[in-house]
C-alpha atoms as a PDB file:
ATOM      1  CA  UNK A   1       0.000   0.000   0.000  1.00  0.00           C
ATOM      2  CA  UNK A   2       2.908   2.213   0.639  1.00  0.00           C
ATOM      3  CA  UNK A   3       4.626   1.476  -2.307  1.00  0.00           C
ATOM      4  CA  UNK A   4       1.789   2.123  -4.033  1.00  0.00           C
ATOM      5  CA  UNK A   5       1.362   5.588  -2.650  1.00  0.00           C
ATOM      6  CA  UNK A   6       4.989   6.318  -3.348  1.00  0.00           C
ATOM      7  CA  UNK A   7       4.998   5.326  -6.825  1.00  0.00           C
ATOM      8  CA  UNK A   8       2.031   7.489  -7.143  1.00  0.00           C
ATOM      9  CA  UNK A   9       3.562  10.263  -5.735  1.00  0.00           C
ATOM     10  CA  UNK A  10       6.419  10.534  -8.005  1.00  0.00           C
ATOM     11  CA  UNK A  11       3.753  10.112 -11.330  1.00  0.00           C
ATOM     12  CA  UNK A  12       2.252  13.132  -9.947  1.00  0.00           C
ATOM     13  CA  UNK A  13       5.682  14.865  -9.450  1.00  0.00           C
ATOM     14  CA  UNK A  14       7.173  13.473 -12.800  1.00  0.00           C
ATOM     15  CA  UNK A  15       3.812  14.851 -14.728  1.00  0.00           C
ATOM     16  CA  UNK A  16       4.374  18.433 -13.177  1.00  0.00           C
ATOM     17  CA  UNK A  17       7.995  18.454 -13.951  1.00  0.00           C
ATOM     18  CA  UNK A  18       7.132  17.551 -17.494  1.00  0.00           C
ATOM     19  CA  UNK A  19       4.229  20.176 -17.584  1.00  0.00           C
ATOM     20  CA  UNK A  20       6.488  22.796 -15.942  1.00  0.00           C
ATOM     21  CA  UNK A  21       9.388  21.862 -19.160  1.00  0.00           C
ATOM     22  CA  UNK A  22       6.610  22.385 -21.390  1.00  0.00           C
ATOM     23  CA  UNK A  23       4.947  24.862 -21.094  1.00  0.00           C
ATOM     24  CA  UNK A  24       6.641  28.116 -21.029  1.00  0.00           C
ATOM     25  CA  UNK A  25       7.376  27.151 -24.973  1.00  0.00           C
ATOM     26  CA  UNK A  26       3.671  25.830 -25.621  1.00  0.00           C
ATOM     27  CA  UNK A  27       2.516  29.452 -24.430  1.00  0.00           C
ATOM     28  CA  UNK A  28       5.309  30.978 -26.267  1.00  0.00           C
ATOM     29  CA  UNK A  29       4.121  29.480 -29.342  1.00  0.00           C
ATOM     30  CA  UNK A  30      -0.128  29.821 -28.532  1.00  0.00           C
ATOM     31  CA  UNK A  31       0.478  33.610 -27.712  1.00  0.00           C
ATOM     32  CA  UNK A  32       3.491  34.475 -29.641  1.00  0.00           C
ATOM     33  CA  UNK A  33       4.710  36.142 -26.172  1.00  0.00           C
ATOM     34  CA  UNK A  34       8.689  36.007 -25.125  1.00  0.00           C
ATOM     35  CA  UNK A  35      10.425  35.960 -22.234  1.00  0.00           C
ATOM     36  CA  UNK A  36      13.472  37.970 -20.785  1.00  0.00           C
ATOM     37  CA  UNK A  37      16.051  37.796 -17.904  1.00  0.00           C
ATOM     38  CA  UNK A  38      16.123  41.484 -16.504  1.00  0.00           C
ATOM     39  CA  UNK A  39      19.984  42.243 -16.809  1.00  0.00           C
ATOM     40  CA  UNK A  40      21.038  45.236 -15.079  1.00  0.00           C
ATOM     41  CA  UNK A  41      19.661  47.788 -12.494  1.00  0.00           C
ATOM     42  CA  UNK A  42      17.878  50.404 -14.388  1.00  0.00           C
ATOM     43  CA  UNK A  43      14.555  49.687 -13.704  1.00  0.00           C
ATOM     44  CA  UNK A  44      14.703  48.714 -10.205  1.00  0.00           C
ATOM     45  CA  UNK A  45      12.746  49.314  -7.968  1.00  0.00           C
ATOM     46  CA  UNK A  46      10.405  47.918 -10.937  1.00  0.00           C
ATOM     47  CA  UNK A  47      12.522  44.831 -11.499  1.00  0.00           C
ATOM     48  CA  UNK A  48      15.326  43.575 -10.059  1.00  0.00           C
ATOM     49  CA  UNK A  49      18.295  41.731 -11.893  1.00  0.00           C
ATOM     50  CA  UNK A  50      17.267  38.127 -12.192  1.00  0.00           C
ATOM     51  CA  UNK A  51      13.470  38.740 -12.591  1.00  0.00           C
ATOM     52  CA  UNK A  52      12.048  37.358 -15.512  1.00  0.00           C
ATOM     53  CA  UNK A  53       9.640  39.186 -17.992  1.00  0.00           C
ATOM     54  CA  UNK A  54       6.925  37.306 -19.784  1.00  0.00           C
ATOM     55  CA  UNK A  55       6.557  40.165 -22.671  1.00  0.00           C
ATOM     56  CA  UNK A  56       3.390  40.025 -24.859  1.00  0.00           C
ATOM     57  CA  UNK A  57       3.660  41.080 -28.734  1.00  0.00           C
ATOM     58  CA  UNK A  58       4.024  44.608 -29.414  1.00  0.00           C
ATOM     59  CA  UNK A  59       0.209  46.013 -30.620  1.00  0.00           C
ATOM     60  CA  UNK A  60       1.640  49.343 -32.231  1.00  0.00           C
ATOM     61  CA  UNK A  61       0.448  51.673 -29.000  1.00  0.00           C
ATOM     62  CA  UNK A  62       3.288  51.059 -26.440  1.00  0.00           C
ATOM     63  CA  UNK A  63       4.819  54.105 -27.240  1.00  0.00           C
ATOM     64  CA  UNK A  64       1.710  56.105 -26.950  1.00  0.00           C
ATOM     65  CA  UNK A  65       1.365  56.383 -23.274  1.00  0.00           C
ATOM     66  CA  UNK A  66       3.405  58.303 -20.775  1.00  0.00           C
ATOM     67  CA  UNK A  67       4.347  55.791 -17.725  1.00  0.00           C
ATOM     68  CA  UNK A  68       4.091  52.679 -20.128  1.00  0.00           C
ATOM     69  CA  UNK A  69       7.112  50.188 -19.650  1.00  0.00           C
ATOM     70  CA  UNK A  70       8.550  49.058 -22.989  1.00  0.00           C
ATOM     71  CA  UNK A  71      10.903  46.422 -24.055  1.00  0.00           C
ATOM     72  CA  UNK A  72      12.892  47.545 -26.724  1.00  0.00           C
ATOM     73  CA  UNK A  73      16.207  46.564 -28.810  1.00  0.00           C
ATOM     74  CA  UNK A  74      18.948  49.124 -29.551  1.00  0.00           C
ATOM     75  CA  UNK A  75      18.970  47.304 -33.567  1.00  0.00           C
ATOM     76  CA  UNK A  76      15.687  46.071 -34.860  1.00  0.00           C
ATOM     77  CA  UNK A  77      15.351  42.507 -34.888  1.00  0.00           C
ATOM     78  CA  UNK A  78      17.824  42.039 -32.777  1.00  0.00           C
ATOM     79  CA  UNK A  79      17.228  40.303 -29.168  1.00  0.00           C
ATOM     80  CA  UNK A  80      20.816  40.254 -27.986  1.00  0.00           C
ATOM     81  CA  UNK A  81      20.291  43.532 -26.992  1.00  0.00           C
ATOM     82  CA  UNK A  82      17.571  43.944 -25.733  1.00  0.00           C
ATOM     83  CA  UNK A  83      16.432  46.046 -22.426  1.00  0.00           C
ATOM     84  CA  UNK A  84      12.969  47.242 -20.429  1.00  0.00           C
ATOM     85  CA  UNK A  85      12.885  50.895 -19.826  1.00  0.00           C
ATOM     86  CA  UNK A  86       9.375  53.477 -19.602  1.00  0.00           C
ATOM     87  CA  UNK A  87       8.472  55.595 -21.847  1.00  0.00           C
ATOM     88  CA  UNK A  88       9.551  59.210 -20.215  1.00  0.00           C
ATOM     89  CA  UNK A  89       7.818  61.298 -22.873  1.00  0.00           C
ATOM     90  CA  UNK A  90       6.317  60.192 -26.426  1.00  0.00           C
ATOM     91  CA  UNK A  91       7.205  62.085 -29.531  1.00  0.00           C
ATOM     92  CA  UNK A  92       5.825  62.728 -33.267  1.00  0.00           C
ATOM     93  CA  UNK A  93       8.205  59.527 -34.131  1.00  0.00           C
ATOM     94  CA  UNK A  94       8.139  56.868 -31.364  1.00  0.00           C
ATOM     95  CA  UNK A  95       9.155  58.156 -27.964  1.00  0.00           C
ATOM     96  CA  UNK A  96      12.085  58.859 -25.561  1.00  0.00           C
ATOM     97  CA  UNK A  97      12.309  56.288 -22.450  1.00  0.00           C
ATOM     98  CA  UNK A  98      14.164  56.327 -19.064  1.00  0.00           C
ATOM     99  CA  UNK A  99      14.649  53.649 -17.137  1.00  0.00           C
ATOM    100  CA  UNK A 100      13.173  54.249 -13.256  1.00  0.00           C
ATOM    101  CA  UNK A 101      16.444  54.329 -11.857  1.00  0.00           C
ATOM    102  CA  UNK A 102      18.209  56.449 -14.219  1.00  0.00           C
ATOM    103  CA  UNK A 103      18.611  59.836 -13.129  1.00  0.00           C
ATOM    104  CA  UNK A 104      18.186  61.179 -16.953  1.00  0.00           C
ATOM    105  CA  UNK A 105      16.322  59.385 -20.033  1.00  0.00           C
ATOM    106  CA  UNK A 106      17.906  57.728 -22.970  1.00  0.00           C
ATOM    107  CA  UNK A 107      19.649  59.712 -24.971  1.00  0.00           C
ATOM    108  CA  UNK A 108      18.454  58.541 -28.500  1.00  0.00           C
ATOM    109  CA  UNK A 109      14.675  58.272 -28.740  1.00  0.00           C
ATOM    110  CA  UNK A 110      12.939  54.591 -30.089  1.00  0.00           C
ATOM    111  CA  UNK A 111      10.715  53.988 -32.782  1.00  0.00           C
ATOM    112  CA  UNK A 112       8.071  51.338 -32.780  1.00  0.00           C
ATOM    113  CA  UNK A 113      10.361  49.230 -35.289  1.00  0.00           C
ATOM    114  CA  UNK A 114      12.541  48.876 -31.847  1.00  0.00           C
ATOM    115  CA  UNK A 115       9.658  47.518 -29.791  1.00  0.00           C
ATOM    116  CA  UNK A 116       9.363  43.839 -29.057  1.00  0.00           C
ATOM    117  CA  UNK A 117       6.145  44.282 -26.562  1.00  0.00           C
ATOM    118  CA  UNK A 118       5.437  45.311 -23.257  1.00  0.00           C
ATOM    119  CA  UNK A 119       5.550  42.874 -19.643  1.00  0.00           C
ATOM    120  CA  UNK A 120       2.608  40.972 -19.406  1.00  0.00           C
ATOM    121  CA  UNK A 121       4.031  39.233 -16.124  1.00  0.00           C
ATOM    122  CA  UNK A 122       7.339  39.530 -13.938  1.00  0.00           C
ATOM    123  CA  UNK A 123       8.691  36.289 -12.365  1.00  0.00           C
ATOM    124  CA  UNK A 124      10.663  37.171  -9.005  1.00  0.00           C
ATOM    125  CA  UNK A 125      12.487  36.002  -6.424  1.00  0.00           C
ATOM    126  CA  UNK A 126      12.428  32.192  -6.054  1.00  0.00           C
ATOM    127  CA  UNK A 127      10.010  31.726  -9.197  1.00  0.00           C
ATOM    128  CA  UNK A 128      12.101  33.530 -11.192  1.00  0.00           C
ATOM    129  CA  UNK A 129      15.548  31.616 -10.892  1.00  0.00           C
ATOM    130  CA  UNK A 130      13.321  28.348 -10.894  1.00  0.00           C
ATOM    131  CA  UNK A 131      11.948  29.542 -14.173  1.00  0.00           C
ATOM    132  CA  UNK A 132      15.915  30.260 -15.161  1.00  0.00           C
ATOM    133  CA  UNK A 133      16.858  26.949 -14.113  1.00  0.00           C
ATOM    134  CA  UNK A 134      14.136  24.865 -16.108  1.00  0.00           C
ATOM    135  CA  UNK A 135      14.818  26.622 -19.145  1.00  0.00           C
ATOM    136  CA  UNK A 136      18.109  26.219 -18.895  1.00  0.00           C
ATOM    137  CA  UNK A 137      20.140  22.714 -21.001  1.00  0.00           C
ATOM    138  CA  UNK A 138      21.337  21.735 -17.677  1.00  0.00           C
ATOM    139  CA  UNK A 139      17.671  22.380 -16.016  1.00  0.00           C
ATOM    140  CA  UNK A 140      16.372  20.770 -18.639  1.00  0.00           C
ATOM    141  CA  UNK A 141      18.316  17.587 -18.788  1.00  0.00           C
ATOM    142  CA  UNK A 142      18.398  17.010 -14.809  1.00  0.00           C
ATOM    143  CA  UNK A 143      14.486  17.489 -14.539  1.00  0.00           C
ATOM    144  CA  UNK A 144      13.923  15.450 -17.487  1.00  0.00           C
ATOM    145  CA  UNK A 145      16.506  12.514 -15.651  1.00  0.00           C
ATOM    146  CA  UNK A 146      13.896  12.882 -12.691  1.00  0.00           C
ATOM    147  CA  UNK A 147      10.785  12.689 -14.858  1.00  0.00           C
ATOM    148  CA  UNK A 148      10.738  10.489 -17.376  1.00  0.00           C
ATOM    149  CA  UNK A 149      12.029   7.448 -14.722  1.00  0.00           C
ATOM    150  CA  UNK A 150       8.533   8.216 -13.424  1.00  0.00           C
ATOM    151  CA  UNK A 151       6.353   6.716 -16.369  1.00  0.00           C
ATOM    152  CA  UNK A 152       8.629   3.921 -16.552  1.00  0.00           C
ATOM    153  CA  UNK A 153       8.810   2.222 -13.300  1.00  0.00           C
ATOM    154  CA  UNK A 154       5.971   0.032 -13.582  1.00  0.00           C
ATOM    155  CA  UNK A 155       2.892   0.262 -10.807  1.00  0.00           C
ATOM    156  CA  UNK A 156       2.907  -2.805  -8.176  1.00  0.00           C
ATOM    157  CA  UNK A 157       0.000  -5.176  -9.866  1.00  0.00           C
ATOM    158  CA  UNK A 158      -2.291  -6.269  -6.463  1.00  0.00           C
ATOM    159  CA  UNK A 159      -3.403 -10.001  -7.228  1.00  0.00           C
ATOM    160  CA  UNK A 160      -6.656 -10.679  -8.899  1.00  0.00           C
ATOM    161  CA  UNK A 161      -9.353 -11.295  -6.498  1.00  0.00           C
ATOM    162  CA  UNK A 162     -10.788 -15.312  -6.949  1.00  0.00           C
ATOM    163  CA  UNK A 163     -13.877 -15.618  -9.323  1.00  0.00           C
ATOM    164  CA  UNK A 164     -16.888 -17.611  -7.451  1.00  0.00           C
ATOM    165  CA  UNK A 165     -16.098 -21.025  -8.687  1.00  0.00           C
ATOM    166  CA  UNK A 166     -12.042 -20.600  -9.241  1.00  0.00           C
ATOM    167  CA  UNK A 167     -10.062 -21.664  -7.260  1.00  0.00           C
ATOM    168  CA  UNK A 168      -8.284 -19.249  -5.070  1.00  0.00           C
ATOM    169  CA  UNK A 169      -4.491 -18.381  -5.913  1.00  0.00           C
ATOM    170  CA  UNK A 170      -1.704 -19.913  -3.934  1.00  0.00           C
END
């Protein structure tokens, strides 16, 4: 009975290892949304360094609105380069963003071509470098080494209860 508790136990852990593996990339692809690792202090109090960004798809307006946080890229098309800042003051063009804890904005102001969406949700804390670790090869591999042994080990088969008329099993 114990056994059989225990096996079921790590199913149930195995399946939400799996689930958690999957499905940061089977939202990515559904909502066409991205994720980021915030990098370096500009926003903070906002976010820290080491919070993670779920960014929706840019909609054209993010520029538009005074206060809006914006993630942007400093060469279209280009994620390497990326960084989240809010927009200080929109122009005719796009708009010129500062970053919260930058005493002055950005020097060059962004156009909507530099836009790759706004944050949707910000990981932090403890979810955040869990999040970092799963998506990670090395998270990947080690929680899939824990998981998969789950659906493999076969379930403890409890002997067939006698039929009236059979004889009973020895």
């Amino acid at each position: 009975m114990m056994i059989d508790l225990l096996i079921t136990l790590w199913r149930v852990t195995g399946a939400a290892l799996l689930v958690a593996l999957v499905a940061p990339l089977a939202w990515q692809v559904a909502s066409g949304d991205s994720y980021m690792t915030v990098t370096g202090s500009s926003m903070v109090p906002t976010y820290l360094v080491g919070d993670v960004l779920l960014i929706r798809s840019p909609d054209g307006s993010e520029l538009t609105r005074k206060g809006q946080i914006v993630v942007v890229t400093k060469s279209a098309g280009d994620r390497t380069q990326q960084y989240v800042h809010r927009v200080h003051q929109p122009t005719p063009d796009g708009a010129v963003l500062k970053g919260d804890n930058n005493t002055a904005p950005d020097p060059i102001e962004v156009t909507s071509s530099l836009v790759l969406g706004a944050p949707r949700i910000a990981l932090t804390g403890t979810s955040a470098d869990i999040f970092r670790f799963l998506q990670s090869w090395g998270g990947r591999i080690i929680t899939a080494a824990i998981a998969v042994p789950a659906f493999i080990v076969p379930a403890r088969r409890r002997p067939r209860a006698a039929r009236p008329g059979e004889p009973r099993p020895s």
